[in-house]
Protein backbone atom coordinates (compact mmCIF):
# COMPACT_ATOMS: atom_id res chain seq x y z
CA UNK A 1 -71.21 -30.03 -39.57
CA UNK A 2 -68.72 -26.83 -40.18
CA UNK A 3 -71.33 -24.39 -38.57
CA UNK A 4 -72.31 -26.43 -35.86
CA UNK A 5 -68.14 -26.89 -35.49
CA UNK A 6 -67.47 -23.38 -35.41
CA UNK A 7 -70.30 -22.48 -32.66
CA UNK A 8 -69.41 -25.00 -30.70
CA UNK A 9 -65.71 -23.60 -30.80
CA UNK A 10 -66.78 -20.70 -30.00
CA UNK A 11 -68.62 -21.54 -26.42
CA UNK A 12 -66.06 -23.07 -23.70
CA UNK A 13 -68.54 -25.47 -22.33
CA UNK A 14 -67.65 -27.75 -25.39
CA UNK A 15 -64.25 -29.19 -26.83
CA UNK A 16 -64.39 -30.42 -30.12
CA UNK A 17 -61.79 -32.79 -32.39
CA UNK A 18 -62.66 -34.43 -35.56
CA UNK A 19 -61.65 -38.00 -35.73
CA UNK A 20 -60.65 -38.46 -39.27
CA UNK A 21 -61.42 -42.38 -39.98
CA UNK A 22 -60.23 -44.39 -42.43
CA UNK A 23 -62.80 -44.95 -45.54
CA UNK A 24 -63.81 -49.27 -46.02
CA UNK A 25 -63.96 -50.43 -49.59
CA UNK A 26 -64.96 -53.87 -50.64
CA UNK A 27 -61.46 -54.47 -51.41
CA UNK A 28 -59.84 -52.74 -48.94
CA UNK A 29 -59.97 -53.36 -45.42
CA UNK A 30 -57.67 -51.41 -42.73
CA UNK A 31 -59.41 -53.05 -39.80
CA UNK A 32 -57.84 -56.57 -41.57
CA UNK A 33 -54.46 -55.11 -41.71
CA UNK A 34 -54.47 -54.27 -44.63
CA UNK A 35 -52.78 -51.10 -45.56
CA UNK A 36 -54.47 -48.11 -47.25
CA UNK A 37 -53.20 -48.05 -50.99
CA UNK A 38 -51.67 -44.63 -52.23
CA UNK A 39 -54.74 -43.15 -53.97
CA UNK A 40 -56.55 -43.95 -50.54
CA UNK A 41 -53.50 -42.84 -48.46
CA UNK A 42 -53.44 -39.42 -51.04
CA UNK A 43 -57.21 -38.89 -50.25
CA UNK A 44 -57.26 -39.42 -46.75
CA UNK A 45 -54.10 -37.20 -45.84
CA UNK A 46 -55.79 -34.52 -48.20
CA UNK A 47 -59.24 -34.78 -46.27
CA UNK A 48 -56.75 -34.66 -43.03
CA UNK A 49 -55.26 -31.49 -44.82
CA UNK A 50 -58.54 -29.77 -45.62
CA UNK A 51 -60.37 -30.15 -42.12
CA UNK A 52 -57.11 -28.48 -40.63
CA UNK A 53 -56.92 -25.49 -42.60
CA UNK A 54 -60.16 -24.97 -41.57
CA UNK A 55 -58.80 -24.40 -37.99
CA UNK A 56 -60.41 -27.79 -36.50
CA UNK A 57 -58.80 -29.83 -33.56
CA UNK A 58 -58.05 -32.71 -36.39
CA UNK A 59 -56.64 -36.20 -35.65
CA UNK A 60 -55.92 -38.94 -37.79
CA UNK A 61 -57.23 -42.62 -36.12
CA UNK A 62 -55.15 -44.59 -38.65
CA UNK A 63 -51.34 -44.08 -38.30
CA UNK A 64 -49.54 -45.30 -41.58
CA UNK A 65 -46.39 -45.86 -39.54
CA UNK A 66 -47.91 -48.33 -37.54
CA UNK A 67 -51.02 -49.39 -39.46
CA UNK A 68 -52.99 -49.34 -37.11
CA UNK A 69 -55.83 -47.14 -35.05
CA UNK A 70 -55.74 -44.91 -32.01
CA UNK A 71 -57.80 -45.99 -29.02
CA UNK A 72 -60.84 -43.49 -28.79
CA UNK A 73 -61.65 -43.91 -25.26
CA UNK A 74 -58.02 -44.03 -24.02
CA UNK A 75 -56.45 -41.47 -25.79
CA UNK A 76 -59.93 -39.49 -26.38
CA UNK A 77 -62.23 -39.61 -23.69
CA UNK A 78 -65.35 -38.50 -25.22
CA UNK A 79 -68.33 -37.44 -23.27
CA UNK A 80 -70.32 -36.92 -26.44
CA UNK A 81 -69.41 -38.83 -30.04
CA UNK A 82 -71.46 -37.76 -33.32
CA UNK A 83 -71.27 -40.32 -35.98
CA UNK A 84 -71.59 -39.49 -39.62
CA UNK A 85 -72.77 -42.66 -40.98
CA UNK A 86 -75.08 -45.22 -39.59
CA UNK A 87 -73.29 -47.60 -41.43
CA UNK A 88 -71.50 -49.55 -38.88
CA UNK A 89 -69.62 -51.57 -41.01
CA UNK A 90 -67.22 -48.86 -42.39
CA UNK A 91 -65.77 -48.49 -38.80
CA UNK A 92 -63.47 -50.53 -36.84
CA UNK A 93 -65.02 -52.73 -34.14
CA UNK A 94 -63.43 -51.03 -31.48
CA UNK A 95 -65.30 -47.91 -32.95
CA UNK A 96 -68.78 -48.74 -32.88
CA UNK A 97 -71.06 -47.62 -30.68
CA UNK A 98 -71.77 -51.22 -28.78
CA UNK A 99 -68.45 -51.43 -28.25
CA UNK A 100 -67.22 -47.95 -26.57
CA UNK A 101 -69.08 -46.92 -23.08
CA UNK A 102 -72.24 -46.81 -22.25
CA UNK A 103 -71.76 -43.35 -20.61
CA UNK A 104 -70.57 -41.56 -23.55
CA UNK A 105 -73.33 -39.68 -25.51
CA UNK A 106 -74.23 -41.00 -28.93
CA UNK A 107 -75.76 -38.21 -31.48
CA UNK A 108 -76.44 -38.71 -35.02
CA UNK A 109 -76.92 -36.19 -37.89
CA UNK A 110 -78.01 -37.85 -41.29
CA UNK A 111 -75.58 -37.18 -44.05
CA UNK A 112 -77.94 -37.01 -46.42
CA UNK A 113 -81.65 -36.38 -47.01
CA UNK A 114 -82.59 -39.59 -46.85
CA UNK A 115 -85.25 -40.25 -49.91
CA UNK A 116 -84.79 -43.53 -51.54
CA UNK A 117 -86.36 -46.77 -50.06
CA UNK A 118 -84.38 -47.97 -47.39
CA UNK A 119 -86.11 -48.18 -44.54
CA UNK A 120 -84.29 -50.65 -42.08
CA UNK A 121 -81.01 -48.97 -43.42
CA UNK A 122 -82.13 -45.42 -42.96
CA UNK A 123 -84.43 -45.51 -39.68
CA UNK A 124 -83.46 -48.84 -37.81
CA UNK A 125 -80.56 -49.56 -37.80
CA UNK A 126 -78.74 -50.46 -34.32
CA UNK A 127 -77.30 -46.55 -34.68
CA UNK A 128 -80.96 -44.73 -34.75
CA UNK A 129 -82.42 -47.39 -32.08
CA UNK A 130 -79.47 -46.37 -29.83
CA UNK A 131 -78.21 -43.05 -30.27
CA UNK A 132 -79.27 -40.58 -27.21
CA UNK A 133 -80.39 -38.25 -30.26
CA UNK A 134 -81.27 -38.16 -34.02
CA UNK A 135 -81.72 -34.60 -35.50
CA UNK A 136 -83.53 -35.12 -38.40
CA UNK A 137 -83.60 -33.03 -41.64
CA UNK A 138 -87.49 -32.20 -41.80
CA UNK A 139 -90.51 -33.10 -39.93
CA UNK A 140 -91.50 -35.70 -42.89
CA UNK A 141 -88.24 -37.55 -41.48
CA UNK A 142 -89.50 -37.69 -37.58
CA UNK A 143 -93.03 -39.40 -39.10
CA UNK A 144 -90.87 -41.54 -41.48
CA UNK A 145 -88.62 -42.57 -38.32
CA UNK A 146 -91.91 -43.14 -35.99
CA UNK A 147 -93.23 -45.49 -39.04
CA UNK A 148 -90.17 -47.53 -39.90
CA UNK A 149 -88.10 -47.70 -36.25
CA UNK A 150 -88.75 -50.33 -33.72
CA UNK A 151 -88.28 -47.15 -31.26
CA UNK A 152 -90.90 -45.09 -32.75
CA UNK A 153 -88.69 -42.37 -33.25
CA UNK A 154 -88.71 -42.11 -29.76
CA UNK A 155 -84.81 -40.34 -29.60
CA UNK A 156 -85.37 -37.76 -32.98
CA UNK A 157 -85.80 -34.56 -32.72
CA UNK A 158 -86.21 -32.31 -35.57
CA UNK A 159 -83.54 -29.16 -36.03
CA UNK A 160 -83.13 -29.07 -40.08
CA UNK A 161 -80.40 -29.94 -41.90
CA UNK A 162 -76.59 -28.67 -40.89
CA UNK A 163 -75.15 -28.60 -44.05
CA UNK A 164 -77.25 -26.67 -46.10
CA UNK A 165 -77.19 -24.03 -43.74
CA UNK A 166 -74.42 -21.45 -45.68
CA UNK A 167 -76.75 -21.74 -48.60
CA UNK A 168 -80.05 -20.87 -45.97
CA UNK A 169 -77.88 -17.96 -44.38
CA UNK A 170 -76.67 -16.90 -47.46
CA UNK A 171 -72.47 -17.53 -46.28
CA UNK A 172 -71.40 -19.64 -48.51
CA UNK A 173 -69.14 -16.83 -50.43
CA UNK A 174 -65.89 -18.00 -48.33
CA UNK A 175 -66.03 -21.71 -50.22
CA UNK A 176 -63.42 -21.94 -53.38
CA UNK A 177 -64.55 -20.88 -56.49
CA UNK A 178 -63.58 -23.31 -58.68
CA UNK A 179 -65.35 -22.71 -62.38
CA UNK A 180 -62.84 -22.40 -64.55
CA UNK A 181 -64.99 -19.44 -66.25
CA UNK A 182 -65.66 -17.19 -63.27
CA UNK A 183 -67.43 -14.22 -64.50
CA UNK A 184 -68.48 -15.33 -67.87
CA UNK A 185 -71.76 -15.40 -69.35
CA UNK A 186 -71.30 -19.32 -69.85
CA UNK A 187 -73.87 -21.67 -69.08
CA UNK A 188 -72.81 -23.94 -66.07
CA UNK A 189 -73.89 -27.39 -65.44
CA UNK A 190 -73.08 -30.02 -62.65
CA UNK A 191 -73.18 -33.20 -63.93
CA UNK A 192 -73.20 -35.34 -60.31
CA UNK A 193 -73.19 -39.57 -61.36
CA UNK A 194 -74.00 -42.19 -58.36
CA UNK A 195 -71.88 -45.25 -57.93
CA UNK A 196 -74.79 -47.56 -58.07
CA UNK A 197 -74.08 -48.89 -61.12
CA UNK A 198 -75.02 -52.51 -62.09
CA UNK A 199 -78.30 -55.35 -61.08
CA UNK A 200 -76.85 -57.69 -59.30
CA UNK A 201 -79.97 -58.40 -56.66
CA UNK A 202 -77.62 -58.22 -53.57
CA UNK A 203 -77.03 -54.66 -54.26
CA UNK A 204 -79.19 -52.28 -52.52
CA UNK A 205 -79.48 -49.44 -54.30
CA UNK A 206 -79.79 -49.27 -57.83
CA UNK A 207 -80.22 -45.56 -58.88
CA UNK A 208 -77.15 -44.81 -61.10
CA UNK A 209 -77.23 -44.57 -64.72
CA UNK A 210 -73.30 -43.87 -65.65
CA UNK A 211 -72.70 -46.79 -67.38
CA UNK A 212 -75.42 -46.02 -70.05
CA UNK A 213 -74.52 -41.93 -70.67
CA UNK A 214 -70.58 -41.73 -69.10
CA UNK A 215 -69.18 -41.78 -72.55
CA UNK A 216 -71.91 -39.15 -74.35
CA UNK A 217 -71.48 -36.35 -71.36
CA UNK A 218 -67.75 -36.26 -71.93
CA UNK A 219 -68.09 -35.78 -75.87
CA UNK A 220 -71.26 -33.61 -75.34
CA UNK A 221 -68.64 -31.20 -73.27
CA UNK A 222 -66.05 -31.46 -75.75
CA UNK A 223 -68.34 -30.33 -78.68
CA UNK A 224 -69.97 -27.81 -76.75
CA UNK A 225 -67.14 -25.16 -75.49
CA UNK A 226 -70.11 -22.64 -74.89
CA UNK A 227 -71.11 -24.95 -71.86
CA UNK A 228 -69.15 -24.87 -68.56
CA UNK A 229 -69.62 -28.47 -66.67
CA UNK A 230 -68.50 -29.59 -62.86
CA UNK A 231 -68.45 -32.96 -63.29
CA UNK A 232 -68.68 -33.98 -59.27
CA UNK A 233 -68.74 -37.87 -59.30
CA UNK A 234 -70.33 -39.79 -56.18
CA UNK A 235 -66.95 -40.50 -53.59
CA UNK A 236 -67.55 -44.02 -54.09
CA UNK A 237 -67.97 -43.84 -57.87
CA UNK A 238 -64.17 -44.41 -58.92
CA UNK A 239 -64.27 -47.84 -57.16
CA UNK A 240 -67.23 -48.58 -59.15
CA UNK A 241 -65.49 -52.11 -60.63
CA UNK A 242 -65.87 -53.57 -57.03
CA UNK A 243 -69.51 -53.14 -58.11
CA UNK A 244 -68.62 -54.55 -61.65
CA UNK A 245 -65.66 -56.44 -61.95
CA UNK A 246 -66.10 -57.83 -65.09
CA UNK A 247 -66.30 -54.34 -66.80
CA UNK A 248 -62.63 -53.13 -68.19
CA UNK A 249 -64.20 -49.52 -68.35
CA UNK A 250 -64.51 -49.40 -64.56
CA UNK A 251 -61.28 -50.91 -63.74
CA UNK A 252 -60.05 -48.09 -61.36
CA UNK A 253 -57.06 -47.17 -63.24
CA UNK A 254 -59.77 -46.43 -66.12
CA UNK A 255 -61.67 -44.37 -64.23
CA UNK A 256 -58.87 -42.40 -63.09
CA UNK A 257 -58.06 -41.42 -66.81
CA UNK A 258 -61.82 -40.68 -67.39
CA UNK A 259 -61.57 -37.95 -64.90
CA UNK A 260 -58.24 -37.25 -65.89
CA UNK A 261 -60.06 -36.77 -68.99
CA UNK A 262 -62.56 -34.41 -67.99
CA UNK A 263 -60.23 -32.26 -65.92
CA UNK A 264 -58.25 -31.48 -68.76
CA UNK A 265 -60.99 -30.09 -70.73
CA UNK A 266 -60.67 -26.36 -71.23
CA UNK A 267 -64.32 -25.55 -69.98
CA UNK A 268 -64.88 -28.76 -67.38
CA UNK A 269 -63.53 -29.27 -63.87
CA UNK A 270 -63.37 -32.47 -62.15
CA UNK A 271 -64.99 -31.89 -58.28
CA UNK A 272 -64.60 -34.14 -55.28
CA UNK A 273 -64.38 -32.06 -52.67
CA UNK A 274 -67.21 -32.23 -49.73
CA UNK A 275 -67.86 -28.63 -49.67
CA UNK A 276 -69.95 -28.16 -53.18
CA UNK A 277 -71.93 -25.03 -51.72
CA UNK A 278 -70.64 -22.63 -53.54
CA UNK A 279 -70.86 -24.65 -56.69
CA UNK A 280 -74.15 -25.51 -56.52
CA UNK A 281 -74.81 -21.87 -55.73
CA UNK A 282 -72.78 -20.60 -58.77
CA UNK A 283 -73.98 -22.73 -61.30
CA UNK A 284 -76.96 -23.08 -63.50
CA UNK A 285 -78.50 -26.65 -63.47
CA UNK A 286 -77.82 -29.81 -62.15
CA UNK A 287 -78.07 -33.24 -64.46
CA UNK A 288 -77.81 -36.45 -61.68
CA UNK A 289 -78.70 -39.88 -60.75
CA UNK A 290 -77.57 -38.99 -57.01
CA UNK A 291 -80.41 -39.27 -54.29
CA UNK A 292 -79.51 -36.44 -51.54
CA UNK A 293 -78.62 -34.01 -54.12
CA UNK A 294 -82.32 -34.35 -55.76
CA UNK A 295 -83.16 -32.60 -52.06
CA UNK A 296 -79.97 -30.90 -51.61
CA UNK A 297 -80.03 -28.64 -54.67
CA UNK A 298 -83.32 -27.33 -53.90
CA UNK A 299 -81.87 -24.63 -51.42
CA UNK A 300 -79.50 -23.35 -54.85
CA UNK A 301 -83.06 -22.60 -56.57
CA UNK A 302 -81.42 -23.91 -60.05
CA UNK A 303 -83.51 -26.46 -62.33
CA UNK A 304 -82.51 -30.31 -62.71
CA UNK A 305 -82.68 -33.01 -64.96
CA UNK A 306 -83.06 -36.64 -62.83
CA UNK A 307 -81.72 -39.80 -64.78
CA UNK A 308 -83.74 -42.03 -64.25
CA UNK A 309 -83.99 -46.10 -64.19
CA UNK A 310 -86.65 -48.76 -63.53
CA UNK A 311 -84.89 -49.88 -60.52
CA UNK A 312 -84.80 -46.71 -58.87
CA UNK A 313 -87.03 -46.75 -55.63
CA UNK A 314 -88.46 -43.42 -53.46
CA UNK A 315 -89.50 -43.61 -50.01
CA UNK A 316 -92.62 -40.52 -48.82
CA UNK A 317 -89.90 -37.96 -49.07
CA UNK A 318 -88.26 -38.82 -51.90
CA UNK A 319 -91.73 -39.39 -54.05
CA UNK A 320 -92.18 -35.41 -53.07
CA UNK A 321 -88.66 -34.24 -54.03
CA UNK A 322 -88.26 -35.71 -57.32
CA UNK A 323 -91.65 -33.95 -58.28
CA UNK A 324 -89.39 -30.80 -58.57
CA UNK A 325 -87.07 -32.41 -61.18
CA UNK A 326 -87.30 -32.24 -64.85
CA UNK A 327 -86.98 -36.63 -65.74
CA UNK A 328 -85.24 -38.62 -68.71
CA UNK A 329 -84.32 -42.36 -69.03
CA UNK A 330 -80.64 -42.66 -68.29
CA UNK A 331 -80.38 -43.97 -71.43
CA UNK A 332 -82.20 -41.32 -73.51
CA UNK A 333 -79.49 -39.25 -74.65
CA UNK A 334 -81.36 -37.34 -76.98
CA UNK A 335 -83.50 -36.50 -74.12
CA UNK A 336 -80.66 -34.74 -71.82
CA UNK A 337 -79.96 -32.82 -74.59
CA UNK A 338 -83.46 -31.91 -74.70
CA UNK A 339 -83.19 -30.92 -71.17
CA UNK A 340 -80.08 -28.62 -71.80
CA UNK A 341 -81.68 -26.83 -75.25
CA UNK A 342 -85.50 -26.15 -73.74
CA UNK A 343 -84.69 -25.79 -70.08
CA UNK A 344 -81.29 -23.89 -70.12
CA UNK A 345 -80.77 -22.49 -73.17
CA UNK A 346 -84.18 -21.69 -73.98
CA UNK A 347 -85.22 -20.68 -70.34
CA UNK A 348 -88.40 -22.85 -70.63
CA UNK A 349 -88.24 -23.50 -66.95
CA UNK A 350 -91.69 -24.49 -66.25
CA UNK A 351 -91.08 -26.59 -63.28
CA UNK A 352 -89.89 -23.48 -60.88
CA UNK A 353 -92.97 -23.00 -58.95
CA UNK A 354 -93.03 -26.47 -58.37
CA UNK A 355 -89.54 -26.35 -56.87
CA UNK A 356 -89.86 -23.04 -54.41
CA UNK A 357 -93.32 -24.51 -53.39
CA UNK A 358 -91.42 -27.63 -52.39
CA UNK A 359 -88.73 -25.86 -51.08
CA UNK A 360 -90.92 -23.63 -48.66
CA UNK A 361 -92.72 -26.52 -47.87
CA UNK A 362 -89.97 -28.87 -46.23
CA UNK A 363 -86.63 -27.35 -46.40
CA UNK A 364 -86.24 -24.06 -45.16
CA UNK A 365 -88.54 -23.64 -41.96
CA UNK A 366 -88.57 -19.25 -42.28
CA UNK A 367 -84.28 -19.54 -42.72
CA UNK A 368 -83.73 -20.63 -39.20
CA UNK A 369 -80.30 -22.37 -39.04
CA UNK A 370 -80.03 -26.31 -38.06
CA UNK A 371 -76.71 -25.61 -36.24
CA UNK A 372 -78.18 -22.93 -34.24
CA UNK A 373 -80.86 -25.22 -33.16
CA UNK A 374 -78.69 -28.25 -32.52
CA UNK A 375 -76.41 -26.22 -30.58
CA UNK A 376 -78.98 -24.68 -28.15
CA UNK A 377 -80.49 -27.91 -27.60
CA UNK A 378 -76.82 -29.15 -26.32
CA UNK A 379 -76.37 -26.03 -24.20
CA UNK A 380 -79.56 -25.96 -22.88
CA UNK A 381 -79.96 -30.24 -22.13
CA UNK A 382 -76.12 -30.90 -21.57
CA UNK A 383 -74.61 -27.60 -19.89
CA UNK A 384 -77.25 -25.88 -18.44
C-alpha cells in the first residue's frame, strides 16, 4: 500500500497510521498471553523500524512492557480500517471486524494475486461478505468473486493491484539495492521457496517443494560462483517445523543456520524484506514454488521456472498465469538445471511472448496506477 500511503498523505481530507500487529504462529499466540519470543520480538520491532523510516504515522498494537494490545477504537478512532489479510484468525478478537463498530468503514486490498484453489478462503470469507469495499487485482478476480461469494461480488470493485504499481510506473529505483554484485555481468536468480511443505490432509495448501531441492540449490550456488542468487524464502517458511515437527531439518534453529548459510555465501544474499521490487526488477529469472509471485513477477518481464507438485491446485486465474512459466517436478533436479543452462545461459527463452501477451492481457490495464484509482474512488465517494 506505500503509494496509496503516500497520496493519501499528501491530501488533508485523510489521516493515515499503520497499525503494526503482531504476526500468529501455530505455536505462538500473543492474544493467549503469551509473549512474542526474541526472533519474533527482533522481526516485529524491525518491521516497526522500516515502516517509520519511510515517514508513516507508525504504531505498535502490542506493547512488550505490558504484553498486551492497544484498544483500536479508544485510542484510534477509525472512520475507515483496511485490513491486509482476510485471515481473521491472525488478529486479536478485539480486532476483527465483527467486533469493532459498525460505523467504521471496512476496505480490503488482496495481498496477493490470488491464483491457487481456495475459493471459500479467498472470496467468502466473513471479511469479503462484509467489507464496504474489495478492490480487486484484475477483472478475472470481480467474475471469480461473483462465482464463489455468497454476495455475488456485490462490494468489489476493480482498481488493479497497489503493489506492483513502482514496477507499472517505472519508480521503483528508490528501493535498496541489495545484490551483492551490482554492476556485474553476473547472472542473477531469485530462488523464492513456499512454506507449504508436507501432506498432512488438514493442510490447505500444498504447493511447496523445499523439502525435496533445499539442500541441491545451496550446493548448486556454492559450485557455481558465476551465478548471483536472492534466495527470498516465504515469511512463514522458517517456522516450517510447526508444519513438520517430526523433521530435525526444519527445527527452527536449523533453518536459521540454513539461511545463515546462504547469506554467507560470497555471491548469495538472504532476502526477507517486503519490498522485493527492485529485486525482481534487477534480476534475471525467478525459480519458485510461491503462488502470488507466479503473477507478481510478470510486471519484471524476466523468465521463470515453477516447481511443481501433484498436489498443487490453480483456480481460473492461476490456470492462465502459470501458462507463462517454464515447469519442472520439484524433485527433478536435473531439470532446474536444465532450466538455468537453456533458458538463462543459453537465452533460449521461448516462452516470452507467452508472458507479455499475458501480461497485457490482465495485469497492466495501459499503466494506469491502482493507487491512483483507489484513491479517487475515496475522494470522490467519501470526501466529496
Amino acid at each position: 500500500m506505500d503509494s496509496l500511503i503516500d497520496l493519501l498523505n499528501k491530501d488533508e481530507s485523510f489521516n493515515v497510521t499503520v497499525l503494526l500487529v503482531p504476526f500468529k504462529t501455530i505455536s505462538y499466540n500473543v492474544y493467549k498471553n503469551d509473549r512474542l519470543h526474541d526472533s519474533q520480538l527482533e522481526e516485529y520491532n524491525d518491521n516497526y523500524n522500516y515502516f517509520k523510516s519511510k515517514g508513516f504515522n507508525t504504531i505498535k498494537a502490542y506493547d512488550e512492557s505490558t504484553n498486551s494490545l492497544i484498544d483500536i477504537e479508544l485510542e484510534l478512532m477509525p472512520d475507515i480500517i483496511f485490513y491486509m489479510s482476510p485471515w481473521e484468525g491472525i488478529l486479536p478478537p478485539e480486532y476483527r471486524m465483527h467486533n469493532l463498530p459498525q460505523n467504521i468503514i471496512y476496505c480490503y486490498i488482496p495481498y496477493s494475486m490470488y491464483l491457487s484453489k481456495l475459493k471459500n478462503d479467498q472470496f467468502n470469507r466473513p471479511l469479503q461478505k462484509k467489507a464496504w469495499k474489495i478492490f480487486a487485482q484484475t477483472p478475472l478476480h470481480k467474475q471469480l468473486a461473483i462465482k464463489y461469494s455468497n454476495n455475488k461480488g456485490s462490494n468489489v470493485l476493480v482498481t488493479g493491484y497497489p503493489k506492483m504499481d513502482p514496477l507499472i510506473k517505472n519508480t521503483e529505483g528508490n528501493m535498496p539495492k541489495i545484490w551483492k554484485s551490482e554492476g556485474s555481468e553476473k547472472i542473477r536468480i531469485i530462488w523464492a521457496p513456499h512454506y507449504s511443505i508436507g501432506k498432512d490432509e488438514n493442510v490447505k495448501l500444498a504447493f511447496s517443494t523445499f523439502e525435496y531441492n533445499y539442500k541441491f540449490f545451496y550446493e548448486y550456488a556454492k559450485k557455481h560462483p558465476e551465478i548471483e542468487w536472492i534466495f527470498k524464502p516465504h515469511p512463514k517458511l522458517i517456522y516450517a517445523g510447526e508444519r513438520m515437527p517430526d523433521n530435525e531439518n526444519f527445527k527452527l534453529e536449523n533453518l536459521k543456520e540454513y539461511y545463515k548459510k546462504w547469506d554467507e555465501l560470497p555471491n548469495a544474499t538472504v532476502y526477507e524484506r517486503g519490498d522485493y521490487l527492485n529485486v525482481f526488477k534487477n534480476s534475471d529469472a525467478m525459480i519458485t514454488d510461491s503462488i502470488s509471485f507466479l503473477a507478481e513477477y510478470l510486471y519484471a518481464k524476466h523468465p521463470g521456472l515453477l516447481l511443481t507438485r501433484p498436489e498443487q491446485e490453480f483456480n481460473e486465474f492461476g490456470e492462465i498465469i502459470k501458462e507463462g512459466w517454464y515447469k519442472s517436478d520439484g524433485k527433478d533436479l536435473d531439470g532446474i538445471e536444465k532450466f538455468i543452462n537453456d533458458v538463462l545461459i543459453e537465452g533460449k527463452d521461448n516462452l516470452k511472448n507467452e508472458r507479455d501477451n499475458i501480461y497485457f492481457a490482465y495485469l497492466n490495464k495501459n499503466g494506469v496506477s491502482a493507487s491512483q484509482n483507489i484513491y479517487k474512488y475515496l475522494k470522490k465517494t467519501l470526501v466529496d
